[in-house]
PDB file of N, CA and C in Angstrom:
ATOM      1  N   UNK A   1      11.321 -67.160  49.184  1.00  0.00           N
ATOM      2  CA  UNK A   1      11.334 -66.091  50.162  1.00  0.00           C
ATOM      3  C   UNK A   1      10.559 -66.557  51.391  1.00  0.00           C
ATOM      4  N   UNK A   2      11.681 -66.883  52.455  1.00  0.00           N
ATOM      5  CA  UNK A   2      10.462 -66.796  53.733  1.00  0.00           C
ATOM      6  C   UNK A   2       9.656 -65.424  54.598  1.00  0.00           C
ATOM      7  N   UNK A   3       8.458 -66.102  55.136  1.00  0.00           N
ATOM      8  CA  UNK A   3       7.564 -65.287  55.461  1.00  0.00           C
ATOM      9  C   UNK A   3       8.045 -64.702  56.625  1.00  0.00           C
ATOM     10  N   UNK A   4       7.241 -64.102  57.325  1.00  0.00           N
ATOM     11  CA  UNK A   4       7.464 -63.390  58.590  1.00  0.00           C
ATOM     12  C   UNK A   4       6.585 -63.756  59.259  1.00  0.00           C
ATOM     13  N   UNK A   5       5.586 -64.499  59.839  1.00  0.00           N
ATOM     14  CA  UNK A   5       4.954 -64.785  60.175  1.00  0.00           C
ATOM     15  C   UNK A   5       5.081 -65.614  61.611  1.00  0.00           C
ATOM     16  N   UNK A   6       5.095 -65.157  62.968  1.00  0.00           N
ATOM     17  CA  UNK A   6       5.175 -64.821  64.239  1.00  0.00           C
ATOM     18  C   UNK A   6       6.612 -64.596  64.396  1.00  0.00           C
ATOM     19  N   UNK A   7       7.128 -63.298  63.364  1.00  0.00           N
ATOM     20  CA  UNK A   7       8.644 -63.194  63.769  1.00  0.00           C
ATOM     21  C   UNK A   7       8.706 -61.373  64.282  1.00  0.00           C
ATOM     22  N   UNK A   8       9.439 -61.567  65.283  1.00  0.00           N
ATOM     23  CA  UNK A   8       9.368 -60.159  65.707  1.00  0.00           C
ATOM     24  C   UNK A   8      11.158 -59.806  65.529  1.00  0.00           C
ATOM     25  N   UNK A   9      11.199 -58.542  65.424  1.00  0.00           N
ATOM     26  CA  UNK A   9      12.404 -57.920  65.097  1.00  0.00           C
ATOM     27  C   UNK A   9      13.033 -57.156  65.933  1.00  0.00           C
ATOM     28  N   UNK A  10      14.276 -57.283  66.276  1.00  0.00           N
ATOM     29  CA  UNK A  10      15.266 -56.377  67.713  1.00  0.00           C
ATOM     30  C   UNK A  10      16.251 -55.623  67.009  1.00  0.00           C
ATOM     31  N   UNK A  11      15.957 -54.396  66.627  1.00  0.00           N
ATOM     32  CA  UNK A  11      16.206 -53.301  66.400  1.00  0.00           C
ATOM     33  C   UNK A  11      17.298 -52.554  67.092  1.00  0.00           C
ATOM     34  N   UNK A  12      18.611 -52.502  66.960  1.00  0.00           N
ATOM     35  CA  UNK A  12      19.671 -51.917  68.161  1.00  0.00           C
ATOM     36  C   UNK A  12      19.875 -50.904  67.461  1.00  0.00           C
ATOM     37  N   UNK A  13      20.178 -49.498  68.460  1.00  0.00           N
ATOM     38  CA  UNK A  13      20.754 -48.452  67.992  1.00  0.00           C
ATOM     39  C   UNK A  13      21.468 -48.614  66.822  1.00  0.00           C
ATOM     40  N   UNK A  14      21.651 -47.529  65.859  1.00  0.00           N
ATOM     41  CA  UNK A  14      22.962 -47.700  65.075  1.00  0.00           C
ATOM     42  C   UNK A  14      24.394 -47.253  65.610  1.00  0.00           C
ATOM     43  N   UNK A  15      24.339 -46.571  66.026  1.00  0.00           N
ATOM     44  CA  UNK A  15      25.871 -46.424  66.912  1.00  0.00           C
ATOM     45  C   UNK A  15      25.654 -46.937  68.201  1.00  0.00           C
ATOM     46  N   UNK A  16      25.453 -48.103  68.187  1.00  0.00           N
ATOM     47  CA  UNK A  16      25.194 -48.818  69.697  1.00  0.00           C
ATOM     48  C   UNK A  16      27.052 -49.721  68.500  1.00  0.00           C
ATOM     49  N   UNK A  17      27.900 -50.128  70.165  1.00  0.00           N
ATOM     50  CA  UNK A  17      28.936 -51.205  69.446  1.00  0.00           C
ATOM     51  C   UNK A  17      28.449 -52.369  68.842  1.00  0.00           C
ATOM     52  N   UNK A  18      29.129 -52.883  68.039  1.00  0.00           N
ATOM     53  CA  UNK A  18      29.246 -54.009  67.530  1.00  0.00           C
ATOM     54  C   UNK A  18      28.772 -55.576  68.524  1.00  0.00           C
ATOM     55  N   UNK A  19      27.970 -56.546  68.224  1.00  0.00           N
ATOM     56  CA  UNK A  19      27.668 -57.339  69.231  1.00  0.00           C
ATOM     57  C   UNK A  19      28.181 -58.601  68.713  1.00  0.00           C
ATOM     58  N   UNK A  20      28.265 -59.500  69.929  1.00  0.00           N
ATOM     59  CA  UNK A  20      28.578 -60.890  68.822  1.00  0.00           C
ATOM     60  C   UNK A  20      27.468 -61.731  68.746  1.00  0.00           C
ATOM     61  N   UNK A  21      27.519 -63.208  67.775  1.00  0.00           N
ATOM     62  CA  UNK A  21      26.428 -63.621  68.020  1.00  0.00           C
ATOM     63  C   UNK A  21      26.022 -64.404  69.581  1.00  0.00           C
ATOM     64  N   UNK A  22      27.076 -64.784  70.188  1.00  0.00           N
ATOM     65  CA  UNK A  22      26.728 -65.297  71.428  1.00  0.00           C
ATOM     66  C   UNK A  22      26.111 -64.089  72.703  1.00  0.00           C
ATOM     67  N   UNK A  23      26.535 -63.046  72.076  1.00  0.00           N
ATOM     68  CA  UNK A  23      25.822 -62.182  73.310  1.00  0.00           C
ATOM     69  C   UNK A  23      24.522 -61.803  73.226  1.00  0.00           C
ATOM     70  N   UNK A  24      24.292 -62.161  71.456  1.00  0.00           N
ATOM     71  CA  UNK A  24      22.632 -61.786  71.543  1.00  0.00           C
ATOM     72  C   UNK A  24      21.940 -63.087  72.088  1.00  0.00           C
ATOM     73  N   UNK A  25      22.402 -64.246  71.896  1.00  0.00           N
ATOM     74  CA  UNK A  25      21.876 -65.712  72.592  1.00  0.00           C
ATOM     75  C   UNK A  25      21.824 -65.305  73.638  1.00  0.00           C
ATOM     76  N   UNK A  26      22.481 -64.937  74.664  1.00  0.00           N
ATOM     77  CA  UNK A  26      22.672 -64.508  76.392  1.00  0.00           C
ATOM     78  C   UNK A  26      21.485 -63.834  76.888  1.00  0.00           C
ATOM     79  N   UNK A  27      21.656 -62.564  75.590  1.00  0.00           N
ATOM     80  CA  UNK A  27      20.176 -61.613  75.740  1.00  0.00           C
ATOM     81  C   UNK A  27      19.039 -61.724  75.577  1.00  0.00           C
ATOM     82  N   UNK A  28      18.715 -62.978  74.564  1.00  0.00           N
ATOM     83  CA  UNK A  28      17.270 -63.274  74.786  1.00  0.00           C
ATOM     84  C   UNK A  28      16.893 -64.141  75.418  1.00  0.00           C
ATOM     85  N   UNK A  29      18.411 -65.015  75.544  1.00  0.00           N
ATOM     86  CA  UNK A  29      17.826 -65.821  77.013  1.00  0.00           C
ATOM     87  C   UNK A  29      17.738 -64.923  78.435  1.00  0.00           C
ATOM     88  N   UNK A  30      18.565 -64.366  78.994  1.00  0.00           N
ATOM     89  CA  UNK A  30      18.404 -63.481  80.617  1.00  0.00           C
ATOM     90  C   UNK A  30      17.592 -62.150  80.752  1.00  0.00           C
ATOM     91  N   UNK A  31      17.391 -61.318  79.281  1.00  0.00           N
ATOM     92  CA  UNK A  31      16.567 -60.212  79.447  1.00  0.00           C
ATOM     93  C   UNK A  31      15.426 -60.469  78.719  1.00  0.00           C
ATOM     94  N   UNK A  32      15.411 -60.988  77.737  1.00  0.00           N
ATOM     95  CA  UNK A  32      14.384 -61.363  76.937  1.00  0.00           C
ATOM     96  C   UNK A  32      13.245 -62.310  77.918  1.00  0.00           C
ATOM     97  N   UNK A  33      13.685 -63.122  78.131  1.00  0.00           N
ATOM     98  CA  UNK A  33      13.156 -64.025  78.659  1.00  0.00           C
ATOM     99  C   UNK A  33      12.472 -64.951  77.872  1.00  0.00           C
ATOM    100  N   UNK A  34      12.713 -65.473  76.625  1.00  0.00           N
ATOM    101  CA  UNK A  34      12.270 -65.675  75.571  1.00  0.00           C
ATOM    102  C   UNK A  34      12.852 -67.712  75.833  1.00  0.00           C
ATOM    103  N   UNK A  35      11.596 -68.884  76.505  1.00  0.00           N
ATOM    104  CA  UNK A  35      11.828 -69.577  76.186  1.00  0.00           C
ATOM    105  C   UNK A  35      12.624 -70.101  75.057  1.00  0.00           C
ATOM    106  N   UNK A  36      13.371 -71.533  75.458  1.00  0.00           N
ATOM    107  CA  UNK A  36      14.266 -71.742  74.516  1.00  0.00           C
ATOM    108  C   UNK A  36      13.480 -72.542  73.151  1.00  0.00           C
ATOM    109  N   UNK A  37      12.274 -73.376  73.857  1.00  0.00           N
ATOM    110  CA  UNK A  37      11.392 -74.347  73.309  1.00  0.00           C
ATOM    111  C   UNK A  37      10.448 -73.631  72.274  1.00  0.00           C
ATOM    112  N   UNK A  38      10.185 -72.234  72.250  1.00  0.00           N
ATOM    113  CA  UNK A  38       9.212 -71.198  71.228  1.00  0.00           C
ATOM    114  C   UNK A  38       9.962 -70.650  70.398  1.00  0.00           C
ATOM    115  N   UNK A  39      11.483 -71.007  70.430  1.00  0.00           N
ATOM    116  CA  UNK A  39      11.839 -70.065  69.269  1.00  0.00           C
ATOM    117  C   UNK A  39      12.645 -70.974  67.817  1.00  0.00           C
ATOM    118  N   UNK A  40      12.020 -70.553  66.806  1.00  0.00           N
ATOM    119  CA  UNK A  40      12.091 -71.418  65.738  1.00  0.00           C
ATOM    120  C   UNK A  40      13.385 -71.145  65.353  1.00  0.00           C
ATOM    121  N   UNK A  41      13.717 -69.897  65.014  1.00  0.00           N
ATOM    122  CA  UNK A  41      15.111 -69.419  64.223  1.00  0.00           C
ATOM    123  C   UNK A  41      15.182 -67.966  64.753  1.00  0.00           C
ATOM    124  N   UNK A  42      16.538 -67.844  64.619  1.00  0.00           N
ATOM    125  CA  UNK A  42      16.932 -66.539  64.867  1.00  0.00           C
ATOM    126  C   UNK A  42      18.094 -66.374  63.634  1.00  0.00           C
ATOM    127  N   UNK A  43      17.806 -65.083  63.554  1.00  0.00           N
ATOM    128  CA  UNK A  43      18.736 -64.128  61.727  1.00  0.00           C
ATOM    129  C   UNK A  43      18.937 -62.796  62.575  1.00  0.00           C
ATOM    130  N   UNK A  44      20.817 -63.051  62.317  1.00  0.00           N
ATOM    131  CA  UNK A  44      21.135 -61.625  62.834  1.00  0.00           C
ATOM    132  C   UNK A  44      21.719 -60.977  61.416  1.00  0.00           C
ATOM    133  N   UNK A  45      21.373 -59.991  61.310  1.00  0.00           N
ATOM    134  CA  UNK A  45      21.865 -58.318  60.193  1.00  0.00           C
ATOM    135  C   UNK A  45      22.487 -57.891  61.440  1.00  0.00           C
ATOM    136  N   UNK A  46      23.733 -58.094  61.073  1.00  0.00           N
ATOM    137  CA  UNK A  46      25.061 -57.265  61.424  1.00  0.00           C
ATOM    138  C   UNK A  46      24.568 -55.745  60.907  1.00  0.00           C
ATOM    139  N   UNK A  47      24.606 -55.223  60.241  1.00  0.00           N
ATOM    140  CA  UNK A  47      24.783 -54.460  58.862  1.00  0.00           C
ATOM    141  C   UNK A  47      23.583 -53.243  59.132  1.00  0.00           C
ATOM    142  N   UNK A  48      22.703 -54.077  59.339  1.00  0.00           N
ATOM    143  CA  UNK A  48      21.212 -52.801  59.861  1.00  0.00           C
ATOM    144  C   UNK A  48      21.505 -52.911  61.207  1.00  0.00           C
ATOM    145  N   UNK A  49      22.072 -53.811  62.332  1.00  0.00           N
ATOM    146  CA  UNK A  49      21.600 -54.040  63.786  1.00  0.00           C
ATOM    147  C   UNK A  49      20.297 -54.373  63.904  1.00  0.00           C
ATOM    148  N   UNK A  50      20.053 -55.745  63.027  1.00  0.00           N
ATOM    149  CA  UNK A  50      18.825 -55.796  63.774  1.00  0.00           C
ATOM    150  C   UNK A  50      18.816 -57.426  63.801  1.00  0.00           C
ATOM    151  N   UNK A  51      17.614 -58.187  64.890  1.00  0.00           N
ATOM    152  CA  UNK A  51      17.894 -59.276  65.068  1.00  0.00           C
ATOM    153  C   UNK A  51      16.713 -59.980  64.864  1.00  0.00           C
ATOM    154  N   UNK A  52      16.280 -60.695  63.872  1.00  0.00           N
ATOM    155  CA  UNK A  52      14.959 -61.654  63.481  1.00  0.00           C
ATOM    156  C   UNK A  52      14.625 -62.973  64.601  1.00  0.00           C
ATOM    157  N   UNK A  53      13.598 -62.849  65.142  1.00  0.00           N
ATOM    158  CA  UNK A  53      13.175 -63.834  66.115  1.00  0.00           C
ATOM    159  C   UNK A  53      12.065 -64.741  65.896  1.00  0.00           C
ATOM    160  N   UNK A  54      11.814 -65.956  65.296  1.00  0.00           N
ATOM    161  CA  UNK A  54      11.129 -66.522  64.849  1.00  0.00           C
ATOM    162  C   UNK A  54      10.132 -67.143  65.842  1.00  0.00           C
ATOM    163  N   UNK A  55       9.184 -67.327  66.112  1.00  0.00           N
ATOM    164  CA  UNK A  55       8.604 -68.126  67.128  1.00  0.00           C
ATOM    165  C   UNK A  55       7.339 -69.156  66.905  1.00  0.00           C
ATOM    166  N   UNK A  56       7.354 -70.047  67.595  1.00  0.00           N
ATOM    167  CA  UNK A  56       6.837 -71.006  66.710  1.00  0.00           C
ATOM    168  C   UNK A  56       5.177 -71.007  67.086  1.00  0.00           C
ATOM    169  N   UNK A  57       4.663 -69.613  67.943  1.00  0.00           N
ATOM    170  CA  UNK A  57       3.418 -69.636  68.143  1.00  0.00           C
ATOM    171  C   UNK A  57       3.441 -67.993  67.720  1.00  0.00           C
ATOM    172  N   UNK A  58       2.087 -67.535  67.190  1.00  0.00           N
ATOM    173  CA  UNK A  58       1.518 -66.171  67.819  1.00  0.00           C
ATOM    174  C   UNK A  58       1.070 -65.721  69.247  1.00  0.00           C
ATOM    175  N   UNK A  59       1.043 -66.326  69.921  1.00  0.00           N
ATOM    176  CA  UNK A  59       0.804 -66.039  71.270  1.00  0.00           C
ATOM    177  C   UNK A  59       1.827 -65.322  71.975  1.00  0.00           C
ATOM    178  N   UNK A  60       2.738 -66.355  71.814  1.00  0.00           N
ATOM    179  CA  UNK A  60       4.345 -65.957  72.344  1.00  0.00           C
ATOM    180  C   UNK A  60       4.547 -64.867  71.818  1.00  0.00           C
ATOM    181  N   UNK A  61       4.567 -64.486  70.847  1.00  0.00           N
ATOM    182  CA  UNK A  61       4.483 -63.072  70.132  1.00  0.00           C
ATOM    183  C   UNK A  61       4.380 -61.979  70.378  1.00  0.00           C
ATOM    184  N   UNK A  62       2.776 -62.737  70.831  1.00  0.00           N
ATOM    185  CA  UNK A  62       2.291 -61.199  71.101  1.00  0.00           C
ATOM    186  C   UNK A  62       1.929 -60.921  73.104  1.00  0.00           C
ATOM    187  N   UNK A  63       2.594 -62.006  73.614  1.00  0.00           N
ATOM    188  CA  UNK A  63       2.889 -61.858  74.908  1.00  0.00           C
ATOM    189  C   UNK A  63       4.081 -61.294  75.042  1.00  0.00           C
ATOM    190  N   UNK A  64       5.020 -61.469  74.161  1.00  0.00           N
ATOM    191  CA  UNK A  64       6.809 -60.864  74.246  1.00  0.00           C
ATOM    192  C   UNK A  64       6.259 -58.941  74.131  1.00  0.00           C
ATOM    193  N   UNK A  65       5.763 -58.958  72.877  1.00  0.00           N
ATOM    194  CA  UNK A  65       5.531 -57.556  72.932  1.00  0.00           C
ATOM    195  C   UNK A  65       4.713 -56.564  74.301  1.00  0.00           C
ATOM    196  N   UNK A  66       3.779 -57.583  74.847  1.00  0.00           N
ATOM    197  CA  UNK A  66       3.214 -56.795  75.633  1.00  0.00           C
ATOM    198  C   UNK A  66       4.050 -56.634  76.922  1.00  0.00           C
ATOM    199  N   UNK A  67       4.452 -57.794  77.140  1.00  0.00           N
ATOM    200  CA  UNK A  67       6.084 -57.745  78.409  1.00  0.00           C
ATOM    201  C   UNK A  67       7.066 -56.498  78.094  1.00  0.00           C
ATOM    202  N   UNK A  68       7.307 -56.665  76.958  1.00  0.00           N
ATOM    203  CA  UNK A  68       8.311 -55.326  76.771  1.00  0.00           C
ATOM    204  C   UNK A  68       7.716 -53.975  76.388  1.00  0.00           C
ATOM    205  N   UNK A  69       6.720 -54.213  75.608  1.00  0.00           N
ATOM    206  CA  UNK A  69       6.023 -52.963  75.656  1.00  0.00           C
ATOM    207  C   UNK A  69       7.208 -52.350  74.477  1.00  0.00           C
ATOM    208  N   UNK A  70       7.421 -52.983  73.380  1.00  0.00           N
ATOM    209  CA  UNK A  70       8.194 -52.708  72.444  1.00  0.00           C
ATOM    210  C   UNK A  70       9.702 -51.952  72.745  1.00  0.00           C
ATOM    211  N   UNK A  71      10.086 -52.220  73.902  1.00  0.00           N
ATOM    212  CA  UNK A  71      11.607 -51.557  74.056  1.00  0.00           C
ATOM    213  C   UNK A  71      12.135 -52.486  74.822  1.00  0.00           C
ATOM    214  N   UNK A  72      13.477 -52.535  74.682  1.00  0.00           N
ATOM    215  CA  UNK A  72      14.536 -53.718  75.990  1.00  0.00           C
ATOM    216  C   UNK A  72      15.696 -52.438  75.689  1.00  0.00           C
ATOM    217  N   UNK A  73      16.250 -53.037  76.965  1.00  0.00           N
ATOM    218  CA  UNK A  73      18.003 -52.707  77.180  1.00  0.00           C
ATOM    219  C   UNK A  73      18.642 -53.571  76.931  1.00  0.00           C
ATOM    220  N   UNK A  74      20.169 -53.197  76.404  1.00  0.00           N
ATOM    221  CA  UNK A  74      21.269 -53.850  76.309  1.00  0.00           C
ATOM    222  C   UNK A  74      22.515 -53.198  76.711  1.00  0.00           C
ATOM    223  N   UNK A  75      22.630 -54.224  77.554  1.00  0.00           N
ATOM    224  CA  UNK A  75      23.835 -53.332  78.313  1.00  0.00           C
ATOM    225  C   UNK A  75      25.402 -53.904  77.822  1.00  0.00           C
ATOM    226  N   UNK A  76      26.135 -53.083  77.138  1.00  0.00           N
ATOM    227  CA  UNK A  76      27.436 -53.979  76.655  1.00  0.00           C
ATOM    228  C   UNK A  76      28.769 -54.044  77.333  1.00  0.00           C
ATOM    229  N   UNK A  77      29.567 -54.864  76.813  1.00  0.00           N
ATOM    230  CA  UNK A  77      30.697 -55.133  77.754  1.00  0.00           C
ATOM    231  C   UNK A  77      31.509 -54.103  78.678  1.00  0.00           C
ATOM    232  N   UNK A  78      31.477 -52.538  77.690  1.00  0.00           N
ATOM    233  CA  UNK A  78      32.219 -51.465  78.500  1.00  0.00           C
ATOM    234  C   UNK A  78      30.913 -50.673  78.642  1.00  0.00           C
ATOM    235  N   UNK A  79      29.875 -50.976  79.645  1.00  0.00           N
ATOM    236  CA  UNK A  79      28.824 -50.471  80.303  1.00  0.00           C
ATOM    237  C   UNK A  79      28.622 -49.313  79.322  1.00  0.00           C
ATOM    238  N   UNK A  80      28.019 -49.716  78.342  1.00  0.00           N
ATOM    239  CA  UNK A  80      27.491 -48.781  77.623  1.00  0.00           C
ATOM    240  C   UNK A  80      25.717 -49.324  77.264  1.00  0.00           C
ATOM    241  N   UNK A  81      25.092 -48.195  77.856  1.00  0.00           N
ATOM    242  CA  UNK A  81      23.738 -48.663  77.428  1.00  0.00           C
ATOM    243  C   UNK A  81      22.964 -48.260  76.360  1.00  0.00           C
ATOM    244  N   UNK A  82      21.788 -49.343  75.072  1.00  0.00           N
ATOM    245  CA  UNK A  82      21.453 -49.128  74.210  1.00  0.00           C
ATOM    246  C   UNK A  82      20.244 -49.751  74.368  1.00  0.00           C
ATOM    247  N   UNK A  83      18.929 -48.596  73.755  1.00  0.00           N
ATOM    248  CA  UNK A  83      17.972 -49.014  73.721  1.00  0.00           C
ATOM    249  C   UNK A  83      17.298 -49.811  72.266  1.00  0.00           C
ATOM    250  N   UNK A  84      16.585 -50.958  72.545  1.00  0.00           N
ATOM    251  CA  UNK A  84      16.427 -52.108  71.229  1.00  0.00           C
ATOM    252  C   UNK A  84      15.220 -51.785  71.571  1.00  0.00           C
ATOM    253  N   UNK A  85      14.251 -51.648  70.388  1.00  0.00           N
ATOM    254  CA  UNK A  85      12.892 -51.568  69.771  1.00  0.00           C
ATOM    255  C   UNK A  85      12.650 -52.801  69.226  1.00  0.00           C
ATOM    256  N   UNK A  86      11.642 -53.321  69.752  1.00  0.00           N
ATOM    257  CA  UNK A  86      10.958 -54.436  69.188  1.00  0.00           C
ATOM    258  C   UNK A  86       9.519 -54.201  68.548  1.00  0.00           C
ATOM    259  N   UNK A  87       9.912 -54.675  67.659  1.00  0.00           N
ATOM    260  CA  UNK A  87       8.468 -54.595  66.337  1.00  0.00           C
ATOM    261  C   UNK A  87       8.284 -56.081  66.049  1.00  0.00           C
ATOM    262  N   UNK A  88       7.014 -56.541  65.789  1.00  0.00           N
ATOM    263  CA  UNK A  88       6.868 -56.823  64.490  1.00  0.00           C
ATOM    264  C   UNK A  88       7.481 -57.330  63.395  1.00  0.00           C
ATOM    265  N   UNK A  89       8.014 -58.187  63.014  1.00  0.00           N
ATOM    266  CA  UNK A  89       8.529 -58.451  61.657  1.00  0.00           C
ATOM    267  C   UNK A  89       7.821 -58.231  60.300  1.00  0.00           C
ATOM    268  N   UNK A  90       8.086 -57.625  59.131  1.00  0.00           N
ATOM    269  CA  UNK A  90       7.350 -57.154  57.923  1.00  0.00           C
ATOM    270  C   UNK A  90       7.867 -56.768  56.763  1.00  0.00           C
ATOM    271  N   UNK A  91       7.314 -56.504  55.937  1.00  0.00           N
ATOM    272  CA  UNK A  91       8.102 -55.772  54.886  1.00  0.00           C
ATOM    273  C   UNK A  91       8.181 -54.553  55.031  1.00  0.00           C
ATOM    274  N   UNK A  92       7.036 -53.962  55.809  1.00  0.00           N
ATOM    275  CA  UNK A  92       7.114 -52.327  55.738  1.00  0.00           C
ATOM    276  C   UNK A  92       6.422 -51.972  54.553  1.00  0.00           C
ATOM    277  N   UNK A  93       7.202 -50.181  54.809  1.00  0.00           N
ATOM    278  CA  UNK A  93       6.881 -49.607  53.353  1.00  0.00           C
ATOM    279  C   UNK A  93       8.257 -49.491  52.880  1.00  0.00           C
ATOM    280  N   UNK A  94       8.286 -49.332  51.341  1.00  0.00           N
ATOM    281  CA  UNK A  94       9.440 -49.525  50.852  1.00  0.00           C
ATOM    282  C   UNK A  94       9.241 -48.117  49.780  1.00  0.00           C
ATOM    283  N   UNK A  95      10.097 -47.290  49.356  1.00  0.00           N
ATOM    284  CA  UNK A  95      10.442 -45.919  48.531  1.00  0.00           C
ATOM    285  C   UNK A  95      10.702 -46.713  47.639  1.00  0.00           C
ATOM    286  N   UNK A  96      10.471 -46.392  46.532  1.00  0.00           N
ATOM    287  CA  UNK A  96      10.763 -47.304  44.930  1.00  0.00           C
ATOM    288  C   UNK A  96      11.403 -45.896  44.322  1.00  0.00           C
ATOM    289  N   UNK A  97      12.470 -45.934  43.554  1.00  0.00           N
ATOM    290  CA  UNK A  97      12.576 -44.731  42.585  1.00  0.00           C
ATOM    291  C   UNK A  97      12.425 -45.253  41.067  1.00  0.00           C
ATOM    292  N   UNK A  98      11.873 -44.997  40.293  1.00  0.00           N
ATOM    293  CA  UNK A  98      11.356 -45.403  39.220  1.00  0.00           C
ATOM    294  C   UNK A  98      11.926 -44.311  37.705  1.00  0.00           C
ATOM    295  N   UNK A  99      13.534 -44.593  37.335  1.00  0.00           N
ATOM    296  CA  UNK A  99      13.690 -43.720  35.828  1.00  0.00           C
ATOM    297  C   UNK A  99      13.881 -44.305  34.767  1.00  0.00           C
ATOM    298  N   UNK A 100      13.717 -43.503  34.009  1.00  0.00           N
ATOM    299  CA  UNK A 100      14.047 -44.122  31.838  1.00  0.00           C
ATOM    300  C   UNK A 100      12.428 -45.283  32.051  1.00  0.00           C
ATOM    301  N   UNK A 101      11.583 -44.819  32.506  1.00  0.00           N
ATOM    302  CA  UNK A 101      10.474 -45.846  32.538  1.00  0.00           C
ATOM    303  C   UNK A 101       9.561 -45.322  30.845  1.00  0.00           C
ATOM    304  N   UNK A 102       9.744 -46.031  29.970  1.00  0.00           N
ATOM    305  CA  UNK A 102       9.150 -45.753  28.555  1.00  0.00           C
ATOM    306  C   UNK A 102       7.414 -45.590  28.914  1.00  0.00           C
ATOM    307  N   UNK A 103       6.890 -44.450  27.921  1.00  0.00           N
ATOM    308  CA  UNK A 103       5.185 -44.358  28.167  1.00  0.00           C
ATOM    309  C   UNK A 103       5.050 -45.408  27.424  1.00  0.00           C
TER     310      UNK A 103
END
């Protein structure tokens, strides 16, 4: 299991359209502004809309967040605009449901 560790996460609406992967490359290169040389890996979830950004410092990190101030735009092909939340990468909290568990 890899870690999360200086990876921040881009969060798109859920009824925002469908994106491809080259338009999110576009976007963190021209709005993001996200040097090409700091970023280790990128993991897109189709499925949640959300986009894993790996970076190969904490600094960068936590300079991206303070630039955006945890929100960007994305503006898509038929001018439709959607707001992306940037967090943090993590596990979170997770709801467990727990039945037939024997005393």
């Amino acid at each position: 299991m890899a870690e999360c560790l200086n990876t921040i996460v881009c969060t798109f609406e859920p009824t925002s359209p469908r994106i491809t992967a080259y338009d999110i490359h576009e976007w963190i290169q021209q709005f993001i502004r996200i040097p090409e040389h700091t970023v280790s890996m990128i993991q897109i979830d189709g499925i949640k809309r959300q986009v894993f950004i790996k970076l190969i410092d904490n600094a960068y990190m936590q300079a991206l967040l303070r630039e955006t101030n945890g929100q960007a735009e994305y503006k898509h092909h038929n001018r439709v605009l959607s707001i992306v939340n940037i967090a943090i990468a993590g596990m979170g909290n997770k709801r467990v449901s727990i039945t037939n568990l024997p005393l």
